[in-house]
Protein backbone atom coordinates (compact mmCIF):
# COMPACT_ATOMS: atom_id res chain seq x y z
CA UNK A 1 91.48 123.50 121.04
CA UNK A 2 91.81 125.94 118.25
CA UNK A 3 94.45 123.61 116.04
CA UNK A 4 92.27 121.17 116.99
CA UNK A 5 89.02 122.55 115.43
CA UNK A 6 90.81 123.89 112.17
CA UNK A 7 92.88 120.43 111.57
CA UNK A 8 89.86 118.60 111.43
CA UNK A 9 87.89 121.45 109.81
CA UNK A 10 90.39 120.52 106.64
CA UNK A 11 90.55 116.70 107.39
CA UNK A 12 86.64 116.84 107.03
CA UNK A 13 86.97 119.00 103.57
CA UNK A 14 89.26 116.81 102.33
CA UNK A 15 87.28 113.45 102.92
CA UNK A 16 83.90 115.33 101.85
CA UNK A 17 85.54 116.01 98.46
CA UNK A 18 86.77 112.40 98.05
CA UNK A 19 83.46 111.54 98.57
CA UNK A 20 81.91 113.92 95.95
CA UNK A 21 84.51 111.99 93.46
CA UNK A 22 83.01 109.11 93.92
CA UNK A 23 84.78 107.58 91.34
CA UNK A 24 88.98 108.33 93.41
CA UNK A 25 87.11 106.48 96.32
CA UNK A 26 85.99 103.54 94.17
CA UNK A 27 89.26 103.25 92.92
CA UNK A 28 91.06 103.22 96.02
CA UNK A 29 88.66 100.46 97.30
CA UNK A 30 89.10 98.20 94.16
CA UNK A 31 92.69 98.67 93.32
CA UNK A 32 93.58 96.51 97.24
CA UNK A 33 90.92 93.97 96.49
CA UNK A 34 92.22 93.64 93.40
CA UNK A 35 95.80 93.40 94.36
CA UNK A 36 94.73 91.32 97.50
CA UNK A 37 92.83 88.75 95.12
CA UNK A 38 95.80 88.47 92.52
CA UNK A 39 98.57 87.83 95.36
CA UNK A 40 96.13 85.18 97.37
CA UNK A 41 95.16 83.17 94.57
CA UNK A 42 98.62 83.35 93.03
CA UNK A 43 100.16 82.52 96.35
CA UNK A 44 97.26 79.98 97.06
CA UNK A 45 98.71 78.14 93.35
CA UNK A 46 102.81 77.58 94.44
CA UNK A 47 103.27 74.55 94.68
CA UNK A 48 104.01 73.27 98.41
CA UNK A 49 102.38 76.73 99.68
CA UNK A 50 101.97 75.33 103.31
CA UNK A 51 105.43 74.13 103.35
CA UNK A 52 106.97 77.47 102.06
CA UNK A 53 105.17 79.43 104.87
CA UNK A 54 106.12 76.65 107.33
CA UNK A 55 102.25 75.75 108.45
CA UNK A 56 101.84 72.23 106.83
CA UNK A 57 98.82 71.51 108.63
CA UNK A 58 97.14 74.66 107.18
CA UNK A 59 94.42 75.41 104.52
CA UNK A 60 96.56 77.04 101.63
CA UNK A 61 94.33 79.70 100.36
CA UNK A 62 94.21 80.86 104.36
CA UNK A 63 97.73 80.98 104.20
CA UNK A 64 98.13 82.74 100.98
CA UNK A 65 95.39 85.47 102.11
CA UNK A 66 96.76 85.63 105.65
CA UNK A 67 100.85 86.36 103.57
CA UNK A 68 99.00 88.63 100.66
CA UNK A 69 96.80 90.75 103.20
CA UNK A 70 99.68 92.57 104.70
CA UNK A 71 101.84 92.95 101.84
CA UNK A 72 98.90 94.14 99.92
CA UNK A 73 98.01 96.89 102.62
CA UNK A 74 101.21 98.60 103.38
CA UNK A 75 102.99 97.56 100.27
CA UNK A 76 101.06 99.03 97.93
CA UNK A 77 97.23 99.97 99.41
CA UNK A 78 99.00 102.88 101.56
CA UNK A 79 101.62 103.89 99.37
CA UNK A 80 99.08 104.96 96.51
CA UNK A 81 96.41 106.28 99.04
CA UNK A 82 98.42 107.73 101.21
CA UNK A 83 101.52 108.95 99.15
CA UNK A 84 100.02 109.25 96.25
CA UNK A 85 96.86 111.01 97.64
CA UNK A 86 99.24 113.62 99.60
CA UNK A 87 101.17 114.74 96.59
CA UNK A 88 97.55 114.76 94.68
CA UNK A 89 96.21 117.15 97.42
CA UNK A 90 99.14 119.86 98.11
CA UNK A 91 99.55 120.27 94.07
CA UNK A 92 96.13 120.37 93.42
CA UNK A 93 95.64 123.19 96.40
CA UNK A 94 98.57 125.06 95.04
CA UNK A 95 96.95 124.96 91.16
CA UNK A 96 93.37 125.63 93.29
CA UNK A 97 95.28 129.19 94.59
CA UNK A 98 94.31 127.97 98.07
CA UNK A 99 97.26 128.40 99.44
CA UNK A 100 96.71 131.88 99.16
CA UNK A 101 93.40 132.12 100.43
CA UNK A 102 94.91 130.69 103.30
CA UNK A 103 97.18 133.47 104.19
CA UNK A 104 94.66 135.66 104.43
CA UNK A 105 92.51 133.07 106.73
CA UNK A 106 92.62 132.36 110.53
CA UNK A 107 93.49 128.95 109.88
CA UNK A 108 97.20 128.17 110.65
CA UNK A 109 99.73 126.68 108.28
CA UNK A 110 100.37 124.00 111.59
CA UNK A 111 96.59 122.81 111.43
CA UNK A 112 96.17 122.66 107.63
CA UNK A 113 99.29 120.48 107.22
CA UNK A 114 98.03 118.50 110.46
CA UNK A 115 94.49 118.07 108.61
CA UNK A 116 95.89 116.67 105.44
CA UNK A 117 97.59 114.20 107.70
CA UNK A 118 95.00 113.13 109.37
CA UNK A 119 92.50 112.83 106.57
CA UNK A 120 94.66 110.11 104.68
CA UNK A 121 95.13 108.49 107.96
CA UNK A 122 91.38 107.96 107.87
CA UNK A 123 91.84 106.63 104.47
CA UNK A 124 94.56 104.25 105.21
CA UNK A 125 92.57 103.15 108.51
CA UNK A 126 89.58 102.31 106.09
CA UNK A 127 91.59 100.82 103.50
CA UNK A 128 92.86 98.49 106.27
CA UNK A 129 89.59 97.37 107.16
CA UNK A 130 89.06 96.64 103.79
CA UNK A 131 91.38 94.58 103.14
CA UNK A 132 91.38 92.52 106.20
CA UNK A 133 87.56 91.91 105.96
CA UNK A 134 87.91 90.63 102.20
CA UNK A 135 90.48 88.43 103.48
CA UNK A 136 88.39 87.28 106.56
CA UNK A 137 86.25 85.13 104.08
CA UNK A 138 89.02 82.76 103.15
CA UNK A 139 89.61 82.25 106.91
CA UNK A 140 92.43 84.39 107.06
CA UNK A 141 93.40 85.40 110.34
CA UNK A 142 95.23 88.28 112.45
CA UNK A 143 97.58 86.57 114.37
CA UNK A 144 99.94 88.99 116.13
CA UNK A 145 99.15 92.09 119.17
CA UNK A 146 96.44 94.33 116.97
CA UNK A 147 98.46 97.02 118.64
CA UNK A 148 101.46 95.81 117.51
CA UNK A 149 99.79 95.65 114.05
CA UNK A 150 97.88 99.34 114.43
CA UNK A 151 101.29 100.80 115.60
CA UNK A 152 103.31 99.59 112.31
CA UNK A 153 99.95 100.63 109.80
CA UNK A 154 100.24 104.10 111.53
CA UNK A 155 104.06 104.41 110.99
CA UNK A 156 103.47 103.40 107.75
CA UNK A 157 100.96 106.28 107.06
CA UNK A 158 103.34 108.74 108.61
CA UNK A 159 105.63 107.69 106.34
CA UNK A 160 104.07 107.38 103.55
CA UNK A 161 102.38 111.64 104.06
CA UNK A 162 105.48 112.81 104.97
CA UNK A 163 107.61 111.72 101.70
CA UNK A 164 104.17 112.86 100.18
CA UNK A 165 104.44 116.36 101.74
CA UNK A 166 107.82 115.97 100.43
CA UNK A 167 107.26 115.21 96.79
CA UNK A 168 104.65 117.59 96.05
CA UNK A 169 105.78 120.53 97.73
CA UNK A 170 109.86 120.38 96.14
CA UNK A 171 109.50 118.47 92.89
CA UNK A 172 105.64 118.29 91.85
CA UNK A 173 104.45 121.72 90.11
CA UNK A 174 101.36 120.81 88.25
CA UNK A 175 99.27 117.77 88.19
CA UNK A 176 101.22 116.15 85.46
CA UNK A 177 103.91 115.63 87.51
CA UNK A 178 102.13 113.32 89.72
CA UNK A 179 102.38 110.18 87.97
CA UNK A 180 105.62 110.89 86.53
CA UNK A 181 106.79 111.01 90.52
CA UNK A 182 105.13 108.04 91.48
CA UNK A 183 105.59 106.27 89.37
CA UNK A 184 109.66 106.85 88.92
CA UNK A 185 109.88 106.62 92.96
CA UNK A 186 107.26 104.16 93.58
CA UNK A 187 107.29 101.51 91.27
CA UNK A 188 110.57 100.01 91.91
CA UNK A 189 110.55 100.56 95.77
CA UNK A 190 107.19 98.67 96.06
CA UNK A 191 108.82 95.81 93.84
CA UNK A 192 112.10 95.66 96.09
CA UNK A 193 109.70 95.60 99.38
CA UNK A 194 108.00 92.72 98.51
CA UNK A 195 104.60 94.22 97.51
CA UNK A 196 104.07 92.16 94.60
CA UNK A 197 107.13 89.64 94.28
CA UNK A 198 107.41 88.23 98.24
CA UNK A 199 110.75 88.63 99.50
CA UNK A 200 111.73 85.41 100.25
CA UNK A 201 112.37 84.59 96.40
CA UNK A 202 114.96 87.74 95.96
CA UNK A 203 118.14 86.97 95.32
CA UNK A 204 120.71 87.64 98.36
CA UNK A 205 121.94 90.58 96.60
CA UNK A 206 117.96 92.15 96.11
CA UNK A 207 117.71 91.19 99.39
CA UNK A 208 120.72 93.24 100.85
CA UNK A 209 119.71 96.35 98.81
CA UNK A 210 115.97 95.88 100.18
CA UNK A 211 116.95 96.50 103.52
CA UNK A 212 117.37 99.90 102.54
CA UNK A 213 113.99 100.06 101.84
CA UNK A 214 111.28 101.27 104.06
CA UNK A 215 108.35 99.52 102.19
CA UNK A 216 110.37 96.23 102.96
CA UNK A 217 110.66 96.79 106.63
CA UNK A 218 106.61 97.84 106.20
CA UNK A 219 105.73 94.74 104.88
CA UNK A 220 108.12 92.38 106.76
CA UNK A 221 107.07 93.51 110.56
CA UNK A 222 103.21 93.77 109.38
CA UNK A 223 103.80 90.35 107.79
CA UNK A 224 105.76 88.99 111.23
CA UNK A 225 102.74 90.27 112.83
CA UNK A 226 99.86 89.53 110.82
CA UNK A 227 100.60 86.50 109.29
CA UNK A 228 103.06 84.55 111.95
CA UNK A 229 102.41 86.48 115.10
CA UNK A 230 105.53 87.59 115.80
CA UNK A 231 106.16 89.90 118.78
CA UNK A 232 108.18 93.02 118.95
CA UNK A 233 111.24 91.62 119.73
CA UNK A 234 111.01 89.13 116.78
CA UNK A 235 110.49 92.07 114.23
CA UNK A 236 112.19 94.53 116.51
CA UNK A 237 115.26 95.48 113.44
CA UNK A 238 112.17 96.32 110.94
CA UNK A 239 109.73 98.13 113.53
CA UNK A 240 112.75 100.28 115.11
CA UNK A 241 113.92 100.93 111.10
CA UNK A 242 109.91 102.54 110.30
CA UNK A 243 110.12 104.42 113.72
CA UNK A 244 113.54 105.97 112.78
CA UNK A 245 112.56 106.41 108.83
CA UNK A 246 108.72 107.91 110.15
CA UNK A 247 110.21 110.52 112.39
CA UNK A 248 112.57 111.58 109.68
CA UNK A 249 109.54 111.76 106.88
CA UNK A 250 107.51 113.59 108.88
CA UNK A 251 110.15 115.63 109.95
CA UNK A 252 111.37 116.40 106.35
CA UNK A 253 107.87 116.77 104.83
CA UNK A 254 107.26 119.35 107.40
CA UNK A 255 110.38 121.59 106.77
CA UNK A 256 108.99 121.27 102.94
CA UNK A 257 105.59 122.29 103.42
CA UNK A 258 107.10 125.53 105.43
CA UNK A 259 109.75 126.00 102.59
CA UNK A 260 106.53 125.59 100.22
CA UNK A 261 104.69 128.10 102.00
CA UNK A 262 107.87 131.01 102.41
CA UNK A 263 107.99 130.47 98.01
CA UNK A 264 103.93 131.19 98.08
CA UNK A 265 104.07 134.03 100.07
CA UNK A 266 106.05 135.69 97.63
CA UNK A 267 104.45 135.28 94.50
């Protein structure tokens, strides 16, 4: 009961100050509508969409929205809220001192790095809805198990906070790292995972490098799911990959945070 009451005492901090900045919340709504618009109405626009997706008989912009929607959210929604938002968080409590305000708290390292976790999973379970209700009104449908579907957004979060734990506790010092990280990291592993370009244009050697890629295997089982309601066994190579490549992140990104706190202690 105690970890439970002090991880979502900081969960509830954190998501009350993203809600005083109004203006990191209305960016992280608009940036996946955006996105989500741009890949529908681009992928809406190929020529022979229905025949590329294999539904002939189907309205292309429902198509296009029901392909973009889960590339969109754990391509590149998650990855800045969630990764992104992590490494924004731990350096801005280090710059904050509040690190050190928390050794001299009752609230335990265990339930402050368990709070961070769950407040972006609240953000990536919002940003979800968002983007599957904008898609909704072009008729866009979820086809799959929705707890297939939740089960491969969650991994994805885990993922995502734990390389974010990762990143801002070794190599992120002061707030102008951030975008330097993201950016270098990011950029061209949400490119190879089919977040903007879909991966069934890459070339077979793109395509053989991707697979070491866990934003691919994000997007491909959420896509199997989503979009062509695919079962586990169908997208069992990418959902046993995330498991795997989730474990280790969080894994990792909690030796960091520990390593991040023994360096604190001393200064």
């Amino acid at each position: 009961m105690k970890y439970g009451r002090e991880t979502l005492a900081v969960a509830q901090r954190i998501l009350i100050e993203l809600f005083r900045r109004r203006r990191s919340l209305i960016f992280w709504s608009v940036f996946p509508i955006a996105l989500l618009l741009l890949n529908g109405f681009i992928f809406a626009e190929r020529a022979q969409q229905s025949m590329v997706f294999g539904l002939e008989n189907a309205k292309p912009t429902t198509l296009a929205f029901e392909n973009a929607a889960p590339t969109t959210l754990v391509g590149a929604a998650l990855f800045f809220s969630c990764l992104g938002g992590t490494v924004t968080t731990v350096v801005a409590e280090r710059e904050q001192q509040t690190l050190k305000r928390l050794f001299i708290s009752p609230l335990s390292g265990t339930a402050y790095f368990l709070g961070i976790f769950v407040a972006h999973c609240c953000i990536g379970v919002g940003q979800s809805l968002l983007v599957y209700a904008i898609a909704s009104f072009w008729e866009a449908k979820f086809h799959g198990s929705l707890l297939l579907g939740a089960m491969i957004i969650l991994l994805s979060i885990i993922s995502y906070v734990g390389v974010g734990f990762i990143l801002g506790t070794q190599l992120a010092r002061r707030a102008d790292d951030i975008n330097a990280l993201v950016a270098t990291f990011g950029v061209p592993l949400l490119i190879l995972g089919g977040a903007f370009i879909p991966s069934f244009v890459f070339p077979k050697f793109l395509l053989d490098l991707a697979k070491f890629n866990p934003i691919y295997h994000m997007t491909e089982a959420l896509l199997g799911v989503s979009a062509n309601g695919n079962g586990l066994t169908e997208i069992a190579s990418h959902f046993w990959f995330l498991l795997a490549f989730a474990i280790l992140m969080i894994g990792a990104g909690w030796l960091s945070y520990g390593r991040m706190l023994r360096v604190e202690r001393r200064l």
